[in-house]
N, C-alpha and C. Protein backbone atom coordinates (compact mmCIF):
# COMPACT_ATOMS: atom_id res chain seq x y z
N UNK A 1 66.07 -9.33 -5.65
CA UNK A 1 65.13 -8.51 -6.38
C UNK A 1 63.92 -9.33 -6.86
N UNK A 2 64.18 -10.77 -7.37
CA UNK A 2 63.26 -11.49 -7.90
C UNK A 2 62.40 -11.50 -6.93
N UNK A 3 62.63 -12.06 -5.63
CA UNK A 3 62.00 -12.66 -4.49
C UNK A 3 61.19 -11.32 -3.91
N UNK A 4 61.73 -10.26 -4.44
CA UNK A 4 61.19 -9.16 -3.24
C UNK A 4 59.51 -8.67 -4.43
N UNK A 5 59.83 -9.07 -5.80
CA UNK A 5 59.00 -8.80 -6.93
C UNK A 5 57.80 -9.59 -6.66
N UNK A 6 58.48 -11.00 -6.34
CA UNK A 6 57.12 -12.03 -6.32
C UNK A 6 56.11 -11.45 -4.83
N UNK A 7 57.47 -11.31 -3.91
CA UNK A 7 56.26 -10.97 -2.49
C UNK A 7 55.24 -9.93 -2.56
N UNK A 8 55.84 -8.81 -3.85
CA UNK A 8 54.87 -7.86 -3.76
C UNK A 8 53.64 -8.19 -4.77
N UNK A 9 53.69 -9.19 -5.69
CA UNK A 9 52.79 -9.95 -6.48
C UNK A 9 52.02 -10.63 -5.74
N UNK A 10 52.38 -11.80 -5.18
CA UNK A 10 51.13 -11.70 -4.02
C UNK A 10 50.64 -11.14 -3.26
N UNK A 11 51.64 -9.89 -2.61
CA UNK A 11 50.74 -9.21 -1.95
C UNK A 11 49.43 -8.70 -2.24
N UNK A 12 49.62 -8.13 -3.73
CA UNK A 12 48.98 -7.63 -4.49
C UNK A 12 47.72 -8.68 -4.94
N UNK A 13 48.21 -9.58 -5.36
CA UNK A 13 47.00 -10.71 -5.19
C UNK A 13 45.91 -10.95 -4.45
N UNK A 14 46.63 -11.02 -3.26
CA UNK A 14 45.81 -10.79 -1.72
C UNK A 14 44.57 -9.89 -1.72
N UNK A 15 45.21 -8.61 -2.21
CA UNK A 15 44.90 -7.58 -1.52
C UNK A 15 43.23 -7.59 -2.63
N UNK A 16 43.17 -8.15 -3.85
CA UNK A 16 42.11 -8.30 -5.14
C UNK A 16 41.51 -9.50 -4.45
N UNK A 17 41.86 -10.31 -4.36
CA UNK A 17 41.49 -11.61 -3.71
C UNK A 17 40.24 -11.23 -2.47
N UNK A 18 40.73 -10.25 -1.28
CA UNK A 18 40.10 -9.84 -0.36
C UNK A 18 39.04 -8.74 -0.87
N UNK A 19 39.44 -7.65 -1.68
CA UNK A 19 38.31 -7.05 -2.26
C UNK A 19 37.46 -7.70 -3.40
N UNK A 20 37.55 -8.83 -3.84
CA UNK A 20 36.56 -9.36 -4.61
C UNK A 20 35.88 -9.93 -3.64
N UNK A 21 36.17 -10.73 -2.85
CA UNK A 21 35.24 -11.36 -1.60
C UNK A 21 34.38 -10.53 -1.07
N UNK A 22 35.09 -9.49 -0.27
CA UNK A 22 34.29 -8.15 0.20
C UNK A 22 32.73 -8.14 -0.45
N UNK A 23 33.42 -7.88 -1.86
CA UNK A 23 32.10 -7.21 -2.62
C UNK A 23 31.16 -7.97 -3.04
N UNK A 24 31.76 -9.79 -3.28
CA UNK A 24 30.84 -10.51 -3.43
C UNK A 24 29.94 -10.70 -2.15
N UNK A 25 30.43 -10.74 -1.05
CA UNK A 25 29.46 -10.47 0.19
C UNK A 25 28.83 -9.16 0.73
N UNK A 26 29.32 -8.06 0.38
CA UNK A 26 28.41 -7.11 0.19
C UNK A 26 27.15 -7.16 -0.68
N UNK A 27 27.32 -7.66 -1.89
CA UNK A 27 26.11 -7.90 -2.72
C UNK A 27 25.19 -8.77 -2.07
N UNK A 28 25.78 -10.08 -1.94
CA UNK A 28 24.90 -10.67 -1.07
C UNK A 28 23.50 -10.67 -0.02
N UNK A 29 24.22 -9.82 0.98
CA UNK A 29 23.29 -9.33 1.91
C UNK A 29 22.55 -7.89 0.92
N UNK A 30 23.28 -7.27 0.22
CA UNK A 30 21.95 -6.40 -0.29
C UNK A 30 21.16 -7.15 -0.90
N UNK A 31 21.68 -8.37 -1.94
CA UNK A 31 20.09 -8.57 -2.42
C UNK A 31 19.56 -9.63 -1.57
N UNK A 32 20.06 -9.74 -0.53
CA UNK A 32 18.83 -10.10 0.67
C UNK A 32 17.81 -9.58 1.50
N UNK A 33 18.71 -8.37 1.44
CA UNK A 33 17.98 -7.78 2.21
C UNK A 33 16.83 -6.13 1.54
N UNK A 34 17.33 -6.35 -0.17
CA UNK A 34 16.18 -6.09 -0.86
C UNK A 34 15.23 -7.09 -1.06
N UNK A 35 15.24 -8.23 -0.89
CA UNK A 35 14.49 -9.24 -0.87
C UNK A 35 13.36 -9.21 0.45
N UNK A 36 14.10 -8.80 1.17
CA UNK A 36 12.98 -8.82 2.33
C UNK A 36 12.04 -7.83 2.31
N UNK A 37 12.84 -6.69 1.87
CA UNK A 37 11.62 -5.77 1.73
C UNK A 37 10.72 -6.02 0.57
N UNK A 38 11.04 -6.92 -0.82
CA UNK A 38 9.89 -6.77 -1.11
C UNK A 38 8.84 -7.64 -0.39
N UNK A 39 9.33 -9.15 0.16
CA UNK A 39 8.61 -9.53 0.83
C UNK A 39 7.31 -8.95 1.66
N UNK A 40 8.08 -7.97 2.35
CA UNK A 40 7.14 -7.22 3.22
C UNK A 40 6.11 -5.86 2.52
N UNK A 41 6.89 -5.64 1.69
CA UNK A 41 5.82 -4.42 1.13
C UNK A 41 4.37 -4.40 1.06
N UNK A 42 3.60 -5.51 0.77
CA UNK A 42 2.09 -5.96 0.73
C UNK A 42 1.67 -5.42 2.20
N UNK A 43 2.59 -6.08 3.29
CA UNK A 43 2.07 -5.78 4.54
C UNK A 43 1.82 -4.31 4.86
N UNK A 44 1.05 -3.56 5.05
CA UNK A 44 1.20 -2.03 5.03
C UNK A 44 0.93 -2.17 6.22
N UNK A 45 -0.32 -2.41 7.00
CA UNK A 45 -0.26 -2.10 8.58
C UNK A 45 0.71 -2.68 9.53
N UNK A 46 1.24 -3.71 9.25
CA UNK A 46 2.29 -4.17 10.35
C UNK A 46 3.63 -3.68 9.96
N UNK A 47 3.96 -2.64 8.94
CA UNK A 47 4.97 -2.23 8.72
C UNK A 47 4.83 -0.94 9.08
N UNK A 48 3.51 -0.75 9.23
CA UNK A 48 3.45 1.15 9.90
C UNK A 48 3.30 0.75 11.86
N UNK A 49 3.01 -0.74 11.97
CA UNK A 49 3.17 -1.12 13.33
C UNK A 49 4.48 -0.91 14.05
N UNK A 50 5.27 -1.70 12.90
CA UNK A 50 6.57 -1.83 13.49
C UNK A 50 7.30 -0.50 13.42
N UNK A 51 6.89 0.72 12.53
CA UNK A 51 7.41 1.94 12.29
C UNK A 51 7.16 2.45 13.82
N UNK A 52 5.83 2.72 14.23
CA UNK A 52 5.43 2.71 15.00
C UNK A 52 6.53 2.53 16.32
N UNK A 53 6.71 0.62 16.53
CA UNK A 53 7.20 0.83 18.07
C UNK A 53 8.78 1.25 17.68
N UNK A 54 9.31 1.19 16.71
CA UNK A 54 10.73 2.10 16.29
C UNK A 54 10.85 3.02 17.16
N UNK A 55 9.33 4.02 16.41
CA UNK A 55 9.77 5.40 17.20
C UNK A 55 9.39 5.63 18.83
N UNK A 56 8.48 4.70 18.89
CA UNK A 56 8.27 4.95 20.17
C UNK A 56 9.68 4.44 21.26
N UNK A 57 10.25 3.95 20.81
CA UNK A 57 11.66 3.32 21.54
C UNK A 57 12.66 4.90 21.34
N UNK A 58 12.46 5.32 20.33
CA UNK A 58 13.60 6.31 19.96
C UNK A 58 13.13 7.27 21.18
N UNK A 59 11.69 7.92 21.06
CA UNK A 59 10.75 8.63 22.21
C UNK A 59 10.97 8.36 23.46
N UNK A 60 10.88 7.14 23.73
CA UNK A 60 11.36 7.17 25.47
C UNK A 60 12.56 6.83 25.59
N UNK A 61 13.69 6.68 24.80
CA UNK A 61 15.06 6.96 25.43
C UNK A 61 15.21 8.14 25.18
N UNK A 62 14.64 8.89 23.95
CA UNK A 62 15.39 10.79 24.18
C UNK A 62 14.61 11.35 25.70
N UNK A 63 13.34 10.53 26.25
CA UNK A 63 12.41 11.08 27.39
C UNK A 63 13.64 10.70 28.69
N UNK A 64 13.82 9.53 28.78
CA UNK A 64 14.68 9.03 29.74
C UNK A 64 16.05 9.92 30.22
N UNK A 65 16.49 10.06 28.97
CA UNK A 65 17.76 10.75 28.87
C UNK A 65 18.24 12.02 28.42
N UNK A 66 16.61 12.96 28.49
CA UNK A 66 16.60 14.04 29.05
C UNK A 66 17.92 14.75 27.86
N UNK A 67 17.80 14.70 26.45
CA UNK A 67 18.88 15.17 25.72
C UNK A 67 18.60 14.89 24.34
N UNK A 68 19.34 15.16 23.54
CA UNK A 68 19.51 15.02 22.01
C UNK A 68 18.03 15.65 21.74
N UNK A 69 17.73 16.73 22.04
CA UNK A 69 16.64 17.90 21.18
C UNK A 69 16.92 18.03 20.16
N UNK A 70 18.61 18.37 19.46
CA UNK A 70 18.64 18.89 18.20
C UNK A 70 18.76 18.08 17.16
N UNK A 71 18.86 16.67 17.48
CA UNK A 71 18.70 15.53 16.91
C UNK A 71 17.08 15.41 16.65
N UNK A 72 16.64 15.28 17.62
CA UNK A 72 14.63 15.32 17.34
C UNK A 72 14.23 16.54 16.72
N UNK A 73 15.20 17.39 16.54
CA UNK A 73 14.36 18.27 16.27
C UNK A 73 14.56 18.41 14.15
N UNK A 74 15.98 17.90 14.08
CA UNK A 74 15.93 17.74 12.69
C UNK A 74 15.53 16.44 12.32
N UNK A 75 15.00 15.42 12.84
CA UNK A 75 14.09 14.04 12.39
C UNK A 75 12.91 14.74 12.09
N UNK A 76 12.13 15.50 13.32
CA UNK A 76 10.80 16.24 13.25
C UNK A 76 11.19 16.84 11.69
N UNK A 77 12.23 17.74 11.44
CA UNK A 77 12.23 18.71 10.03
C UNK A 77 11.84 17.59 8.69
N UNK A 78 12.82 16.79 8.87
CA UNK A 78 12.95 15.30 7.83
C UNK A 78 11.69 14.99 7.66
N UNK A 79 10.93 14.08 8.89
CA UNK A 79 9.68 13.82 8.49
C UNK A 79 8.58 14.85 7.80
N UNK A 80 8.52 15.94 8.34
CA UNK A 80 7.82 17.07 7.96
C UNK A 80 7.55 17.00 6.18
N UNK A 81 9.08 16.94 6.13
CA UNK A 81 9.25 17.10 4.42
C UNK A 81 9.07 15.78 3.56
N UNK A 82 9.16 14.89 4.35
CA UNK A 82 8.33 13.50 3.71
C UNK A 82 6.90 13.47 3.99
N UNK A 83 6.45 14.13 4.56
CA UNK A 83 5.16 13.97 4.59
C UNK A 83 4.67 14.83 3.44
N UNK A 84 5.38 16.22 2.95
CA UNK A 84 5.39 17.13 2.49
C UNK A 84 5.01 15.99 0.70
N UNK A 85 6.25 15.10 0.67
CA UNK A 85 6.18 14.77 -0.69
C UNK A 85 5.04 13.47 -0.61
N UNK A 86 4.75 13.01 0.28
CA UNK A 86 3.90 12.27 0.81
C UNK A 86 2.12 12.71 0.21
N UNK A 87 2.14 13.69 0.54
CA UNK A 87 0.94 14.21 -0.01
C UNK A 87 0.38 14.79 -1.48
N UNK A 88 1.62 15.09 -1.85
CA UNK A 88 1.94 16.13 -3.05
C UNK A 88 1.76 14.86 -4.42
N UNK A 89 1.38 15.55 -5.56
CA UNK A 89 0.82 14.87 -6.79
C UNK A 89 2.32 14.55 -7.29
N UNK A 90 2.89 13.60 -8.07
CA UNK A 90 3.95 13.26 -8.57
C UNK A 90 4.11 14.50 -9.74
N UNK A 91 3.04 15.20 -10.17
CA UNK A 91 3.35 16.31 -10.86
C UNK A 91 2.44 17.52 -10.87
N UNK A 92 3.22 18.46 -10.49
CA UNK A 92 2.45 19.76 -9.84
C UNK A 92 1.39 20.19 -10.21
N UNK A 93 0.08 20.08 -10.29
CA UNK A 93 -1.11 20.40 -11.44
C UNK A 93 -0.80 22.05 -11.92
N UNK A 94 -0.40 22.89 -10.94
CA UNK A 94 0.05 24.66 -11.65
C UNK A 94 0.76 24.21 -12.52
N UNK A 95 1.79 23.16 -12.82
CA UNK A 95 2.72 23.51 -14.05
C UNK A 95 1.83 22.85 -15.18
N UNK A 96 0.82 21.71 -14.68
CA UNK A 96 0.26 21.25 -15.74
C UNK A 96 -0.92 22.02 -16.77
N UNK A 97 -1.65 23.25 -15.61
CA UNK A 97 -2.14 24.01 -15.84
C UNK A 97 -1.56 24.92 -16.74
N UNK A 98 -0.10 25.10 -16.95
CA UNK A 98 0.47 26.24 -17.85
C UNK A 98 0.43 25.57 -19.03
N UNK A 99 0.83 24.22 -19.60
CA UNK A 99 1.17 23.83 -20.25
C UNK A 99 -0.15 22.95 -20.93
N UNK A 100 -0.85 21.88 -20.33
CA UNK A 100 -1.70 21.28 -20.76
C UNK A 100 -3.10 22.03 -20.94
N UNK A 101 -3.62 22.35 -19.52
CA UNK A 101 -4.41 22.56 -19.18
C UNK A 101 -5.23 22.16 -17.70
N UNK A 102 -5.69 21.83 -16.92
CA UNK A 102 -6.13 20.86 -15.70
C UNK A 102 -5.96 19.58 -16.13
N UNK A 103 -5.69 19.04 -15.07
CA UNK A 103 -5.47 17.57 -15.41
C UNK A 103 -6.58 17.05 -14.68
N UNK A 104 -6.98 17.63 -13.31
CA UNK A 104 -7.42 16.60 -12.35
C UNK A 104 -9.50 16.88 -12.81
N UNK A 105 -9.52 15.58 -12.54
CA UNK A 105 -11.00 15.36 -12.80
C UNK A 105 -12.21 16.94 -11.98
N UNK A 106 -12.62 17.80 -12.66
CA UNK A 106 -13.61 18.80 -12.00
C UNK A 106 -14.75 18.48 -11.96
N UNK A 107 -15.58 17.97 -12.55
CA UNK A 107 -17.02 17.64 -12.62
C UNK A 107 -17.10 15.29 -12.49
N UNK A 108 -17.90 15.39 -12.06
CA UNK A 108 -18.91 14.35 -11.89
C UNK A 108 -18.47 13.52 -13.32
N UNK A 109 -18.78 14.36 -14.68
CA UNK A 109 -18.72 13.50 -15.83
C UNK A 109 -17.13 13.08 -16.08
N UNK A 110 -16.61 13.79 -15.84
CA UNK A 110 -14.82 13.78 -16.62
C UNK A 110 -14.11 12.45 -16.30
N UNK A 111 -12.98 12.00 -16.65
CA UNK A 111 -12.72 10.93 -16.56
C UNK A 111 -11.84 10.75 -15.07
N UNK A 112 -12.05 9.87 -14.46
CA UNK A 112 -11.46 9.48 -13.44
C UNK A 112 -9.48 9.03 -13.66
N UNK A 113 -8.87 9.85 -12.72
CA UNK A 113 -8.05 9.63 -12.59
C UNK A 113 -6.96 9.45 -11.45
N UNK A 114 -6.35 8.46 -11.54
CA UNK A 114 -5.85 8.00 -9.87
C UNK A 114 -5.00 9.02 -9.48
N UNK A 115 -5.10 9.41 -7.94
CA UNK A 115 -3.62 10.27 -7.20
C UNK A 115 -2.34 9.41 -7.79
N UNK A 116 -1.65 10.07 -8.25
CA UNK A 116 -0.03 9.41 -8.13
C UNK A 116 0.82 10.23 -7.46
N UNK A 117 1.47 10.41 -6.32
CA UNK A 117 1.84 10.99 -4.96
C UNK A 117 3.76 11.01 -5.45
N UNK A 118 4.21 12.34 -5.31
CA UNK A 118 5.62 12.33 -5.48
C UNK A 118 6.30 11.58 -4.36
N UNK A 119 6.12 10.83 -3.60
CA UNK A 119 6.60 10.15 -2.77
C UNK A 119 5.61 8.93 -2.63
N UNK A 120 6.01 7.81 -2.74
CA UNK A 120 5.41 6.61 -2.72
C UNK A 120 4.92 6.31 -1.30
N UNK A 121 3.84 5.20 -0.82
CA UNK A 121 3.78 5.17 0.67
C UNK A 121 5.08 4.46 0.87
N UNK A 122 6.14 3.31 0.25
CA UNK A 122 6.33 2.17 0.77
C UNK A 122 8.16 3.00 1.23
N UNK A 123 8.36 4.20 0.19
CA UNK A 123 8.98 4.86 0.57
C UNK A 123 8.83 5.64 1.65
N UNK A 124 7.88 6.25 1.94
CA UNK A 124 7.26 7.25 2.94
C UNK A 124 8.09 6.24 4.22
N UNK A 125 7.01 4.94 4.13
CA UNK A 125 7.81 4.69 5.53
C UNK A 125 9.04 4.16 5.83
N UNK A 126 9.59 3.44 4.64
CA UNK A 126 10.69 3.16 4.36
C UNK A 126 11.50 4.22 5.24
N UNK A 127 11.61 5.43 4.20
CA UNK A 127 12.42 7.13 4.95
C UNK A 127 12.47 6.78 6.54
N UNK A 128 10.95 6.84 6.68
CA UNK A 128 10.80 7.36 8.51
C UNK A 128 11.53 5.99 9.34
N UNK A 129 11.42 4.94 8.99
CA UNK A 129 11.46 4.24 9.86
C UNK A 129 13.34 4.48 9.97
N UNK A 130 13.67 4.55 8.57
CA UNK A 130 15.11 4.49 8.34
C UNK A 130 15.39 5.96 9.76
N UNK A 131 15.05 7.15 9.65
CA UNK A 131 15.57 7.98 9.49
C UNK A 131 14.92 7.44 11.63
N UNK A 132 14.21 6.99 12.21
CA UNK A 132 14.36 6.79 13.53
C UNK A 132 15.35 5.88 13.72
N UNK A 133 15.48 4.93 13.05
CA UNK A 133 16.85 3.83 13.48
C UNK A 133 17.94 5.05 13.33
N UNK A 134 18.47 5.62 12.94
CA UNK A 134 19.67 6.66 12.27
C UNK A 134 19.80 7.35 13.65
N UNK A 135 18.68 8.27 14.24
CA UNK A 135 18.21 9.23 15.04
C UNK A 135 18.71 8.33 16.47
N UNK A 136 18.14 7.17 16.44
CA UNK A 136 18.58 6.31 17.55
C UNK A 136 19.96 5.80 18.07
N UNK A 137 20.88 5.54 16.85
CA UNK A 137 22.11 5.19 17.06
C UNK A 137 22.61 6.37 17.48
N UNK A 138 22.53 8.13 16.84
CA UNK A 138 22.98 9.23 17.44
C UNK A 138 22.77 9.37 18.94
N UNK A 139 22.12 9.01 19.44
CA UNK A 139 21.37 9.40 20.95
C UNK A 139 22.82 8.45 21.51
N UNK A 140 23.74 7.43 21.29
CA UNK A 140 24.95 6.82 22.05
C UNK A 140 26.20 7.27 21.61
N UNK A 141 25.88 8.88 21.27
CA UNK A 141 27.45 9.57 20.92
C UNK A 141 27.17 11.26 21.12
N UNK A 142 27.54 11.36 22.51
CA UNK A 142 27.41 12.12 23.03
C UNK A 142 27.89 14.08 22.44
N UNK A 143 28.68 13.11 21.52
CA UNK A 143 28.73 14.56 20.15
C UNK A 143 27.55 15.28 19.76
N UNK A 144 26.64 14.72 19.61
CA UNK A 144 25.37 15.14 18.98
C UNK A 144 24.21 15.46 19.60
N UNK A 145 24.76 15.31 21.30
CA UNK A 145 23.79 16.05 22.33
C UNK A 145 24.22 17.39 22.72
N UNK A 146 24.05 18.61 22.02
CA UNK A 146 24.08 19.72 21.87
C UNK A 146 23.19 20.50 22.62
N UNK A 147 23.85 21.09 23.68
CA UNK A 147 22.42 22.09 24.91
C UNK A 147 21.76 23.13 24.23
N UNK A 148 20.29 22.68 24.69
CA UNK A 148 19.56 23.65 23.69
C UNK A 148 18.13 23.61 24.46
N UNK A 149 18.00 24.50 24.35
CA UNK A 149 16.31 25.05 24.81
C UNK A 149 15.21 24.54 24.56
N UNK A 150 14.47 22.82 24.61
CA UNK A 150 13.72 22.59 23.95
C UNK A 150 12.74 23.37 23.47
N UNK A 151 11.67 23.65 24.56
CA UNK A 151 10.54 24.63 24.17
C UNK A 151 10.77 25.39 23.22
N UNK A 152 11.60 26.23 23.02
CA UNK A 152 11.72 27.01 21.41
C UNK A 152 11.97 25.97 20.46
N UNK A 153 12.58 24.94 20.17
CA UNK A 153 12.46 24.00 19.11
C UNK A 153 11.19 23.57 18.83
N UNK A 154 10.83 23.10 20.03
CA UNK A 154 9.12 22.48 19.86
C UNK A 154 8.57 23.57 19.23
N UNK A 155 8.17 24.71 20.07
CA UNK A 155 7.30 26.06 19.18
C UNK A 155 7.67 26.02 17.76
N UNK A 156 8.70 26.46 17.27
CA UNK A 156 9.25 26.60 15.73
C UNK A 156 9.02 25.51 15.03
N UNK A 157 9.22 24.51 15.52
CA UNK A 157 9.12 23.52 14.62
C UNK A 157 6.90 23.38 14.63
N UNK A 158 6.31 23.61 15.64
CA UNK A 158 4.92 23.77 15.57
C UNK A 158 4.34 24.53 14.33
N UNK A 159 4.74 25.66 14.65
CA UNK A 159 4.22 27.10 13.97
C UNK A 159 4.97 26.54 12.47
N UNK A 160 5.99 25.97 12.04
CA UNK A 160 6.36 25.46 10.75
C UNK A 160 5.50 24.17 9.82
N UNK A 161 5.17 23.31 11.49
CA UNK A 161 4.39 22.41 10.25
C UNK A 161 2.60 22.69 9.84
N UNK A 162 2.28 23.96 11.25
CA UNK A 162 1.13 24.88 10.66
C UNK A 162 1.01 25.48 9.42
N UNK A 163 2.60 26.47 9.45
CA UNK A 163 2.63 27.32 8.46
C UNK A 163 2.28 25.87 6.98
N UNK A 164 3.01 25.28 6.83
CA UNK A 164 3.21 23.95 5.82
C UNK A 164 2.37 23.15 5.36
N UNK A 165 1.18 22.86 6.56
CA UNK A 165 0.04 21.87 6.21
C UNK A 165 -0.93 23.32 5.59
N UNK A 166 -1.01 24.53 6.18
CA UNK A 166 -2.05 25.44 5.89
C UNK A 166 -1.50 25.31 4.55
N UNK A 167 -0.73 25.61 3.96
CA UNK A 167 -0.58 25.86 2.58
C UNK A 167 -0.21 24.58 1.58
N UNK A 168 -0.64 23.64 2.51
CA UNK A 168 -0.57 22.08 1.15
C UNK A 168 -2.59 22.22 1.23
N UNK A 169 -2.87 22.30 2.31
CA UNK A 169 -4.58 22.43 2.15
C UNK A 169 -4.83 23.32 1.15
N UNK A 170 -4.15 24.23 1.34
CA UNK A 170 -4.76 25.26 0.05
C UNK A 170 -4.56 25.08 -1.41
N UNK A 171 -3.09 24.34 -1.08
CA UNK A 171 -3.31 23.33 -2.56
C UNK A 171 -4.46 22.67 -3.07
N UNK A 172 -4.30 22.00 -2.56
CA UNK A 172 -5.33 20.80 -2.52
C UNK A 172 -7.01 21.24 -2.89
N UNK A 173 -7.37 22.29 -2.07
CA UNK A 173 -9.16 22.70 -2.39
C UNK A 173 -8.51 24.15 -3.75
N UNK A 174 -7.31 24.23 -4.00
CA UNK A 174 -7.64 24.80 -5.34
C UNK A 174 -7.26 23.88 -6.18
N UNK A 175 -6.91 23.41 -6.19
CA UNK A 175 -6.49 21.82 -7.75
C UNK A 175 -7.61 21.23 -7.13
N UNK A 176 -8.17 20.86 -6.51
CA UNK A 176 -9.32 19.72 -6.18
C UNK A 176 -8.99 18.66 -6.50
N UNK A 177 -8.07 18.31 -5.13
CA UNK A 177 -7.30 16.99 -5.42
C UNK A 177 -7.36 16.11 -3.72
N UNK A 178 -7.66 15.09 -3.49
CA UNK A 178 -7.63 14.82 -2.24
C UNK A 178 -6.32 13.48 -2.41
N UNK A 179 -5.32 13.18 -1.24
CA UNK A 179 -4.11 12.52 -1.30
C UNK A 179 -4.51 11.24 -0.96
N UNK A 180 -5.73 10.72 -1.15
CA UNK A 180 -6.07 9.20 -0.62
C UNK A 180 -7.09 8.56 -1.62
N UNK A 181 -7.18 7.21 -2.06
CA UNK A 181 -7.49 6.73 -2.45
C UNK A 181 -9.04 6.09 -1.97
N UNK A 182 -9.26 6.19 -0.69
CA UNK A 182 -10.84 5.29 -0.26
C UNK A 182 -11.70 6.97 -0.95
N UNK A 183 -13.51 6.09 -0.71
CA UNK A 183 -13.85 7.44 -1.41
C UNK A 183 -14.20 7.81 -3.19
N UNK A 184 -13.23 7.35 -3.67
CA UNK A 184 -13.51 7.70 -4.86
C UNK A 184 -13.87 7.47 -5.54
N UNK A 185 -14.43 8.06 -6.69
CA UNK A 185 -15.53 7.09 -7.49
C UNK A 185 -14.44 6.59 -8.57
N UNK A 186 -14.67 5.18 -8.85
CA UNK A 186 -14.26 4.52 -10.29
C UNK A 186 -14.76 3.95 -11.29
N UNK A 187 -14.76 3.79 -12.06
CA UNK A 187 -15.50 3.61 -12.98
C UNK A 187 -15.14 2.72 -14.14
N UNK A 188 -16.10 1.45 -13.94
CA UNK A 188 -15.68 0.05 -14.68
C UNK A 188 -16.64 -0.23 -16.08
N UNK A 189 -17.54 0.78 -16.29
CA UNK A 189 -17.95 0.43 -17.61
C UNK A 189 -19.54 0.14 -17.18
N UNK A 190 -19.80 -0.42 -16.02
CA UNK A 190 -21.15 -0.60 -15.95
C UNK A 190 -22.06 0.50 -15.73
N UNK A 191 -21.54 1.54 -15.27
CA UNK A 191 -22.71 3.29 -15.44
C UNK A 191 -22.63 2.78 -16.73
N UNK A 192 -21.69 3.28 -17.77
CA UNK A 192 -22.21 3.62 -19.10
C UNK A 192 -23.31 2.80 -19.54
N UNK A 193 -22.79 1.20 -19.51
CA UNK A 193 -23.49 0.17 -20.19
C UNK A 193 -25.34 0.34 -19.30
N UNK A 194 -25.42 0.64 -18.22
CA UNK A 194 -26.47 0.75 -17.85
C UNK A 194 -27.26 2.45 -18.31
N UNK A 195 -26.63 3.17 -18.55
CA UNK A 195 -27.33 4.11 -18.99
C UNK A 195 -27.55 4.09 -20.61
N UNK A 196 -26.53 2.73 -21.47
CA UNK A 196 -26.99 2.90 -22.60
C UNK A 196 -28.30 2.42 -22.52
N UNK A 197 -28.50 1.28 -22.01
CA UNK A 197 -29.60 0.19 -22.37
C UNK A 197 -31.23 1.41 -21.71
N UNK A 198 -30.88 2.14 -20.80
CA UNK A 198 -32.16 2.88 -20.52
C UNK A 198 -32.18 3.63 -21.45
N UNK A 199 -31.62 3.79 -22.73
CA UNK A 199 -31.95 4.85 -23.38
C UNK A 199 -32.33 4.34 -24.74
N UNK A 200 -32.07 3.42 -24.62
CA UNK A 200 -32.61 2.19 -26.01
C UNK A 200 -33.96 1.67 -25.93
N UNK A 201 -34.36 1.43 -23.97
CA UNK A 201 -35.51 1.11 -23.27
C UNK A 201 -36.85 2.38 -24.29
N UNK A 202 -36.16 3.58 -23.99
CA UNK A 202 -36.55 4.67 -23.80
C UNK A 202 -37.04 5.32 -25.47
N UNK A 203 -36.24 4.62 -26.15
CA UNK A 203 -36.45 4.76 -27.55
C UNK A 203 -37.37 3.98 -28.37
């Protein structure tokens, strides 16, 4: 009984022994490999490069192999809706309108204020690039090549991201809000300071 107590004590040992390791090397590589991304975050064009030949690899093996539509066709939905938050103000100006009043700058004089976007870029591509690596490993498990009619996917999914962009535009020219940063005017203090002194000139 003693002997059969101790074997199951180490077993048991073992078994903590191996899941503490586990997890200390699971951590590991995550904060390495959160490390890399922040590394890379500054880079914006060679990370929309490399997004880039991702998908284009994902593109000509679904072309090659003539299959997995319904796989492309819910990446197409996914992206759609990141682009969706991609564009969109981190807070809805209609609700701000009920409650505050307008937020976003209307006239020339009012104070300048930056887009802040419910979806970040570094996320934006983060998502996509994630969500083509994902899309790609499906295309080698033949489970998830489901016969299906492309052309009607393509159409629907068309006429959806019409229906979708027509009505974020219409957002947009009624809040009078544009989703990009080049363009805009900012304002560091030198209008004012130069329109005080012409008016002191002037006095």
């Amino acid at each position: 009984m003693e002997s059969e107590a101790a074997g199951v004590g180490l077993g048991g040992a073992e078994d903590v022994y191996s899941t503490t390791l586990f997890s200390r090397w699971s951590h590991g590589v995550s904060r390495r490999y959160q490390h890399l991304l922040d590394r890379c975050t500054p880079y914006i064009f060679y990370r929309w490069i490399a997004c880039f030949f991702v998908a284009s690899i994902y593109v000509l093996r679904v072309y090659l192999i003539e299959g997995f539509y319904i796989v492309s066709y819910g990446l197409g939905i996914y992206i759609l809706n990141l682009l969706i938050g991609f564009l969109s103000p981190q807070v809805d100006p209609e609700i701000l309108d009920l409650h505050d009043g307008p937020a976003l700058p209307l006239r020339e004089s009012d104070e300048f204020r930056p887009f802040v976007r419910r979806l970040p870029e570094f996320k934006f591509w983060y998502s996509i690039t994630k969500a083509f690596c994902i899309a790609f490993l499906m295309t080698f498990f033949s489970a998830f090549d489901v016969p299906v009619f492309w052309p009607i996917l393509l159409f629907y999914w068309v006429v959806l991201f019409t229906l979708t962009m027509r009505r974020q535009i219409s957002h947009m020219i009624k809040y009078k809000y544009v989703p990009f940063s080049f363009g805009k005017q900012r304002y560091d203090g030198k209008g004012a300071a130069s329109s005080d002194t012409k008016s002191l000139l002037k006095d």
